[in-house]
C-alpha atoms as a PDB file:
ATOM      1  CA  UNK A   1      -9.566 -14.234 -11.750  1.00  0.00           C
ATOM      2  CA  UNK A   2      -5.849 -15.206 -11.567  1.00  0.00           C
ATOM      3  CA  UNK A   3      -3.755 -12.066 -12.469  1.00  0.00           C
ATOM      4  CA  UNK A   4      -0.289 -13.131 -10.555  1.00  0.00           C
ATOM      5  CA  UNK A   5       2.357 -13.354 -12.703  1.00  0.00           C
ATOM      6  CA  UNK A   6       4.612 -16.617 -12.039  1.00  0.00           C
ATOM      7  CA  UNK A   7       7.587 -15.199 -10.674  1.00  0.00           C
ATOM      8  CA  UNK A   8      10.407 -15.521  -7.530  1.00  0.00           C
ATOM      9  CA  UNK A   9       9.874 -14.558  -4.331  1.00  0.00           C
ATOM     10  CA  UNK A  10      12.852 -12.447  -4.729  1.00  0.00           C
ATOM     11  CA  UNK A  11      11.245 -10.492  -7.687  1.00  0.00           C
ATOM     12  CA  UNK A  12       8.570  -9.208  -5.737  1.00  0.00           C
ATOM     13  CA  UNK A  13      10.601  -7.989  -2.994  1.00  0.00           C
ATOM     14  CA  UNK A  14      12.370  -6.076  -5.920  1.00  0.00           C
ATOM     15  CA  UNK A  15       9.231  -4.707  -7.280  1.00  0.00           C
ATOM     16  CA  UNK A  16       7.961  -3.863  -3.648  1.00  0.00           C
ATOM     17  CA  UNK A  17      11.197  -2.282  -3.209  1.00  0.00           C
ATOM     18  CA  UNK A  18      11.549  -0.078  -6.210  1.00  0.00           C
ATOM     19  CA  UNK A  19       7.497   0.720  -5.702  1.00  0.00           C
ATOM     20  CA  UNK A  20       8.713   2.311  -2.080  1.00  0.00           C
ATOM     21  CA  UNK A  21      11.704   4.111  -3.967  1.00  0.00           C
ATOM     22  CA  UNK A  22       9.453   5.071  -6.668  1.00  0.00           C
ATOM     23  CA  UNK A  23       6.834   5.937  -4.130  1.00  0.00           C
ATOM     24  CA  UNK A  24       9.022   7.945  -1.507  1.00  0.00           C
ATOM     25  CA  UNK A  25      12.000   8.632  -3.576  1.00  0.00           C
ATOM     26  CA  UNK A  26      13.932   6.614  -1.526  1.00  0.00           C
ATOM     27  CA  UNK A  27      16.939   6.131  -4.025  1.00  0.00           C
ATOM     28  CA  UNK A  28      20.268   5.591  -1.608  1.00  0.00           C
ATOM     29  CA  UNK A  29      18.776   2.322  -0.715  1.00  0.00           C
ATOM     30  CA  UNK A  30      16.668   1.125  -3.763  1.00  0.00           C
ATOM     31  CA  UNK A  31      17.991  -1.586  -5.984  1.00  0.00           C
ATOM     32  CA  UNK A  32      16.373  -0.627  -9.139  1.00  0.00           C
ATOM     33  CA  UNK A  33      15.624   2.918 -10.536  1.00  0.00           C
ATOM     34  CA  UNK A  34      12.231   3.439 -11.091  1.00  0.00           C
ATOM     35  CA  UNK A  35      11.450   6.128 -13.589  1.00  0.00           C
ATOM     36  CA  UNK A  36       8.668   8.946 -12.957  1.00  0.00           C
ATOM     37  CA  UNK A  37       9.884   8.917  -9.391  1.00  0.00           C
ATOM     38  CA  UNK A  38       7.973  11.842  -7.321  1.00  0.00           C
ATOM     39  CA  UNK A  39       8.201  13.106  -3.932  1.00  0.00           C
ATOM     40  CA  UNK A  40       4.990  12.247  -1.824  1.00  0.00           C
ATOM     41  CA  UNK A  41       5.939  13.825   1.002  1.00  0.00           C
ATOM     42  CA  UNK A  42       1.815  13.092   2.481  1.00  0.00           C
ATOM     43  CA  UNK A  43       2.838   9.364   2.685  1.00  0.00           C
ATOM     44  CA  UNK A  44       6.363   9.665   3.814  1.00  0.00           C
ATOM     45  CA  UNK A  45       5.498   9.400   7.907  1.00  0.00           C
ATOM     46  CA  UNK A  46       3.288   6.650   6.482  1.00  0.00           C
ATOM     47  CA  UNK A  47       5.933   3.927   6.066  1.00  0.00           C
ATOM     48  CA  UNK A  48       7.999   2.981   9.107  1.00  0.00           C
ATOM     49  CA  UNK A  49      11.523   3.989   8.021  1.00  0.00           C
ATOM     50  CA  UNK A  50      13.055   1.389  10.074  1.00  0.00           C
ATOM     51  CA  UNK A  51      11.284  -1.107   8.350  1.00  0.00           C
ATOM     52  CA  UNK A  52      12.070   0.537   4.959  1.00  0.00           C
ATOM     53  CA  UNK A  53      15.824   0.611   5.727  1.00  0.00           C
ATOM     54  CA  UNK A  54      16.010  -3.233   6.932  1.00  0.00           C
ATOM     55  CA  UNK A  55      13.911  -4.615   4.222  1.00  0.00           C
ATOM     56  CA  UNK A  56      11.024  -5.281   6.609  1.00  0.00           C
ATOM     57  CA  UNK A  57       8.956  -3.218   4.860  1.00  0.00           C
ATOM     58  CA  UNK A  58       9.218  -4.466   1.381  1.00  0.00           C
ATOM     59  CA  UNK A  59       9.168  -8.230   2.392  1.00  0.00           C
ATOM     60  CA  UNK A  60       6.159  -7.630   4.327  1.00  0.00           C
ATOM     61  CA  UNK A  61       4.290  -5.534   1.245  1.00  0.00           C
ATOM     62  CA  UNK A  62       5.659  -8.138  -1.340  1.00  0.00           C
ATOM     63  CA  UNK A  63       4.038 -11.245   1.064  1.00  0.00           C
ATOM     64  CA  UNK A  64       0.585  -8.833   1.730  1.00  0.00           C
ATOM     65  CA  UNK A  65       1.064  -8.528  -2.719  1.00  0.00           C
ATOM     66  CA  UNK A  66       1.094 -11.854  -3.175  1.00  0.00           C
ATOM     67  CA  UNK A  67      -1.736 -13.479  -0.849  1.00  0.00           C
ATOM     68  CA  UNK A  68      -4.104 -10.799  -2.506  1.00  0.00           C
ATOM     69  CA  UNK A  69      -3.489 -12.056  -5.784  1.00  0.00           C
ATOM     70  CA  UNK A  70      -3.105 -15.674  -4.988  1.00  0.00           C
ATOM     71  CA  UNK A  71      -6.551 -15.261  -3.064  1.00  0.00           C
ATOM     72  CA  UNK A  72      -8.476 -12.590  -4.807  1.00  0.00           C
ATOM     73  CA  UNK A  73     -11.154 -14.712  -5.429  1.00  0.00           C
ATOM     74  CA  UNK A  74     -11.565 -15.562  -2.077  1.00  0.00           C
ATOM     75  CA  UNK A  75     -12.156 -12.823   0.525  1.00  0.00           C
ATOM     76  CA  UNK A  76     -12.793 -14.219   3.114  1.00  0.00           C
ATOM     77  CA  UNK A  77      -9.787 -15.909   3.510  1.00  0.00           C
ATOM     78  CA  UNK A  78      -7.927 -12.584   3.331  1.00  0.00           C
ATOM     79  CA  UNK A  79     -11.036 -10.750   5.601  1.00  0.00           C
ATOM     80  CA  UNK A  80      -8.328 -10.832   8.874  1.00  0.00           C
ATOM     81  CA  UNK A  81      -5.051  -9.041   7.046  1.00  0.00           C
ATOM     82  CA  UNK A  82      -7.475  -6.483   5.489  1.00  0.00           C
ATOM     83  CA  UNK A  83      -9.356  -5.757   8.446  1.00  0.00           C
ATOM     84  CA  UNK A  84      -5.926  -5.524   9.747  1.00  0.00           C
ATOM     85  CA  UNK A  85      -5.140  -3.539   7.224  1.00  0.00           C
ATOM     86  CA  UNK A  86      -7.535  -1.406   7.424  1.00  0.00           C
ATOM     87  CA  UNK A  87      -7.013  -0.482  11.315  1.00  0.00           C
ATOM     88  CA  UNK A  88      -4.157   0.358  10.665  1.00  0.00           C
ATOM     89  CA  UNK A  89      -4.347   2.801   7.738  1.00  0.00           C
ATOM     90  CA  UNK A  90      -6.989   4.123   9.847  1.00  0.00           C
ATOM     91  CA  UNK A  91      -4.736   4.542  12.910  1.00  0.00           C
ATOM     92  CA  UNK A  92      -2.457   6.888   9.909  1.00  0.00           C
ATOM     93  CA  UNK A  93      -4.956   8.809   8.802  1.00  0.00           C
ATOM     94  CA  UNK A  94      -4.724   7.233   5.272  1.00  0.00           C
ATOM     95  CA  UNK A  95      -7.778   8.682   2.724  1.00  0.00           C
ATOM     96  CA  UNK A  96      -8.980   7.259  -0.125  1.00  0.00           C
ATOM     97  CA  UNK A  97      -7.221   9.681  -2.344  1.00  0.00           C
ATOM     98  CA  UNK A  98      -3.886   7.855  -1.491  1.00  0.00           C
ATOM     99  CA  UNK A  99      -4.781   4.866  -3.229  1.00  0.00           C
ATOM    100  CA  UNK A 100      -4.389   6.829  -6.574  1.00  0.00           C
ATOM    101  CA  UNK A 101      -1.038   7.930  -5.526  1.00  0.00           C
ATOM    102  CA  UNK A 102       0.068   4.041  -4.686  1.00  0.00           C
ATOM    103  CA  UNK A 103      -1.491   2.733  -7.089  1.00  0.00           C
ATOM    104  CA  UNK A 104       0.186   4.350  -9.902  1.00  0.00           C
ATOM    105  CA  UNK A 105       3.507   3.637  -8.617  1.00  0.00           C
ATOM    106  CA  UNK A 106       2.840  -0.087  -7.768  1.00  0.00           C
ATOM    107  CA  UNK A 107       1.567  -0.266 -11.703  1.00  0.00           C
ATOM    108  CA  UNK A 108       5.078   1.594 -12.422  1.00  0.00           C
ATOM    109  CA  UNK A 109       7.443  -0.739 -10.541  1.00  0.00           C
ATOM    110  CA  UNK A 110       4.859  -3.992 -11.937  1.00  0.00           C
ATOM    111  CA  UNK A 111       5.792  -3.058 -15.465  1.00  0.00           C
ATOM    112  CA  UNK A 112       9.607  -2.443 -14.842  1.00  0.00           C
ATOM    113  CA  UNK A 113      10.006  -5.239 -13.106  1.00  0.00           C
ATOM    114  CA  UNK A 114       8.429  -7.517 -15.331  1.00  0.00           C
ATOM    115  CA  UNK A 115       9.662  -5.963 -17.890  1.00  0.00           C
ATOM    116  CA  UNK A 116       8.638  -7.684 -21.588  1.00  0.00           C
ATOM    117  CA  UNK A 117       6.407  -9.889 -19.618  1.00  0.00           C
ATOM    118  CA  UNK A 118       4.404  -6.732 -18.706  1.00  0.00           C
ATOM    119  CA  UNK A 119       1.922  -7.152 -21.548  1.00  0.00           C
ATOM    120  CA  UNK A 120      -0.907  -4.537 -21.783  1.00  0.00           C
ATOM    121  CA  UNK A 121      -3.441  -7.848 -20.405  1.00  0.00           C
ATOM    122  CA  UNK A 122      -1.261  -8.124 -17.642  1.00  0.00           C
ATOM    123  CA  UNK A 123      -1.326  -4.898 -16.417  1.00  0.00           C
ATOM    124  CA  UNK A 124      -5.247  -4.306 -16.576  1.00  0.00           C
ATOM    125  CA  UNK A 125      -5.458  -7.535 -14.568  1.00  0.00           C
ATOM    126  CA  UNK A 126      -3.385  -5.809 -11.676  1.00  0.00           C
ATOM    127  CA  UNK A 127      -5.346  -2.286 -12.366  1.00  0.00           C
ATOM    128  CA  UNK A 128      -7.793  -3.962 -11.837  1.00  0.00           C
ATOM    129  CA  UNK A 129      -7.136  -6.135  -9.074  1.00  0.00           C
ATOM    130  CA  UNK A 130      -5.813  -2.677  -7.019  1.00  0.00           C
ATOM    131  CA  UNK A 131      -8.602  -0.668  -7.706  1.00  0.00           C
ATOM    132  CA  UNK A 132     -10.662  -3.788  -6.649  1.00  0.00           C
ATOM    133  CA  UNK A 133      -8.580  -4.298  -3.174  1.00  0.00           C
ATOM    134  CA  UNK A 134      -8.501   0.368  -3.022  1.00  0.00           C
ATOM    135  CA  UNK A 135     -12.148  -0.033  -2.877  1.00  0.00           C
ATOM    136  CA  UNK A 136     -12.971  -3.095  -0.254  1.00  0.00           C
ATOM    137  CA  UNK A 137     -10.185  -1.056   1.884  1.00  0.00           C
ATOM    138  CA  UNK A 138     -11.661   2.385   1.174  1.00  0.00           C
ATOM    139  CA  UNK A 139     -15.240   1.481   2.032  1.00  0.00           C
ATOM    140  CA  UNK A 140     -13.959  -0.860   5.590  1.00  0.00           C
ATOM    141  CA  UNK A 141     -11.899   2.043   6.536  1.00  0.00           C
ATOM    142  CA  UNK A 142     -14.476   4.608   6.219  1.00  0.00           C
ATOM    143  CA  UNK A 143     -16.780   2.119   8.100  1.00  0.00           C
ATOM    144  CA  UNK A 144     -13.980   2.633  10.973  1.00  0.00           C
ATOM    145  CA  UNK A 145     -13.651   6.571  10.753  1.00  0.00           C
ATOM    146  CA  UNK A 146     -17.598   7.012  11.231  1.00  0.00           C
ATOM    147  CA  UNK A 147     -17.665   4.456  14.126  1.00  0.00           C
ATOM    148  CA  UNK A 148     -14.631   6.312  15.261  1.00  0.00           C
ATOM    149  CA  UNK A 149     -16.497   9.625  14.981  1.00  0.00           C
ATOM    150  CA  UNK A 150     -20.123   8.191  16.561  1.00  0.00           C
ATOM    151  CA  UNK A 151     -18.133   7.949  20.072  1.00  0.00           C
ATOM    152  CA  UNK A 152     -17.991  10.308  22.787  1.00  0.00           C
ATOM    153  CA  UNK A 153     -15.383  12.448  21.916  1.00  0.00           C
ATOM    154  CA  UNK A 154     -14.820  10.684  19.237  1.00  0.00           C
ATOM    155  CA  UNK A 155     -13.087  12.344  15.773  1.00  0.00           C
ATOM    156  CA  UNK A 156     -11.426  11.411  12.493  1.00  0.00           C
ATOM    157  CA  UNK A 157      -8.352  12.871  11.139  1.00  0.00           C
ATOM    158  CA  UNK A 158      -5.912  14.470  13.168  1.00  0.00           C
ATOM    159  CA  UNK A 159      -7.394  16.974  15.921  1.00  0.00           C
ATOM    160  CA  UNK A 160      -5.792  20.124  17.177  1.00  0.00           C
ATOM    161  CA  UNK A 161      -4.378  19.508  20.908  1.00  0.00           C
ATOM    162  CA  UNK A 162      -3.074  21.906  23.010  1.00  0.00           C
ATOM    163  CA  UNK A 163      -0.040  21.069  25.390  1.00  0.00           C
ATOM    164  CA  UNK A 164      -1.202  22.103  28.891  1.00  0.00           C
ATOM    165  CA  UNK A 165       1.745  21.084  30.639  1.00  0.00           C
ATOM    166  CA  UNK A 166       5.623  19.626  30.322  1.00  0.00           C
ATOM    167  CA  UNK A 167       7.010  16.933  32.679  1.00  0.00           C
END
């Protein structure tokens, strides 16, 4: 199943880019207006700002983008960045219920983007495809939280600490 759209590299740091504006309401550094755009203020801490603000972040979404679709019908060749992947939205906290939320505006920023070329087809290839890639990451990271809980001591989520002491 081949769902990527021929376009420039350029184009889908533009759609990655207006996805995080669209996604975090990030408009003083966006360079497209997305409409819809909502606060999500869950997956703010999510997304290093740093990264945001530099571009890192979009380049590196737009590359992670494009080797999924350019390889979707052949995992294993993407099994290390989403077991990667998954560690680290583990390491976050990230739930399955925050796919939905991404995946909406990722779908969003796809058809403005794209624009004409957005056809109805296109667009349930790439629902598709993300609800596809929402589920293989789902299911690995839950795989991780119950190891992570099956330890000694181990947990999932975020626990409540207590400060015992300051240096």
């Amino acid at each position: 199943m081949l769902i990527i759209h021929r376009m420039h590299k350029w184009r889908w740091y533009v759609l990655t880019t207006g996805f995080l504006c669209s996604l975090l309401r990030l408009h003083n550094w966006a360079p497209i207006s997305i409409t819809g755009c909502s606060k999500n203020p869950e997956l703010r801490n999510v997304f290093n700002s740093v990264n945001q603000h530099s571009g890192a972040q979009p380049t590196a979404l737009a590359m992670a983008v494009l080797a999924y679709a350019e390889h979707i019908d052949s995992r294993q060749v993407l099994s290390h960045a989403l077991n990667r992947t998954a560690n680290k939205h583990v390491s976050l906290d990230i739930r399955p219920e925050q796919y939905d939320i991404v995946g909406k505006h990722l779908l969003a920023s796809i058809g403005e983007v794209l624009g004409e070329a957005a056809t109805p087809g296109l667009i349930d290839a790439w629902l598709v495809a993300y609800q596809q890639l929402a589920a293989i990451m789902s299911g690995a990271q839950a795989d991780l939280y119950s190891k992570s809980v099956a330890k000694k001591g181990g947990w999932s989520g975020w626990p409540p600490f207590v400060v015992k002491q300051k240096m």
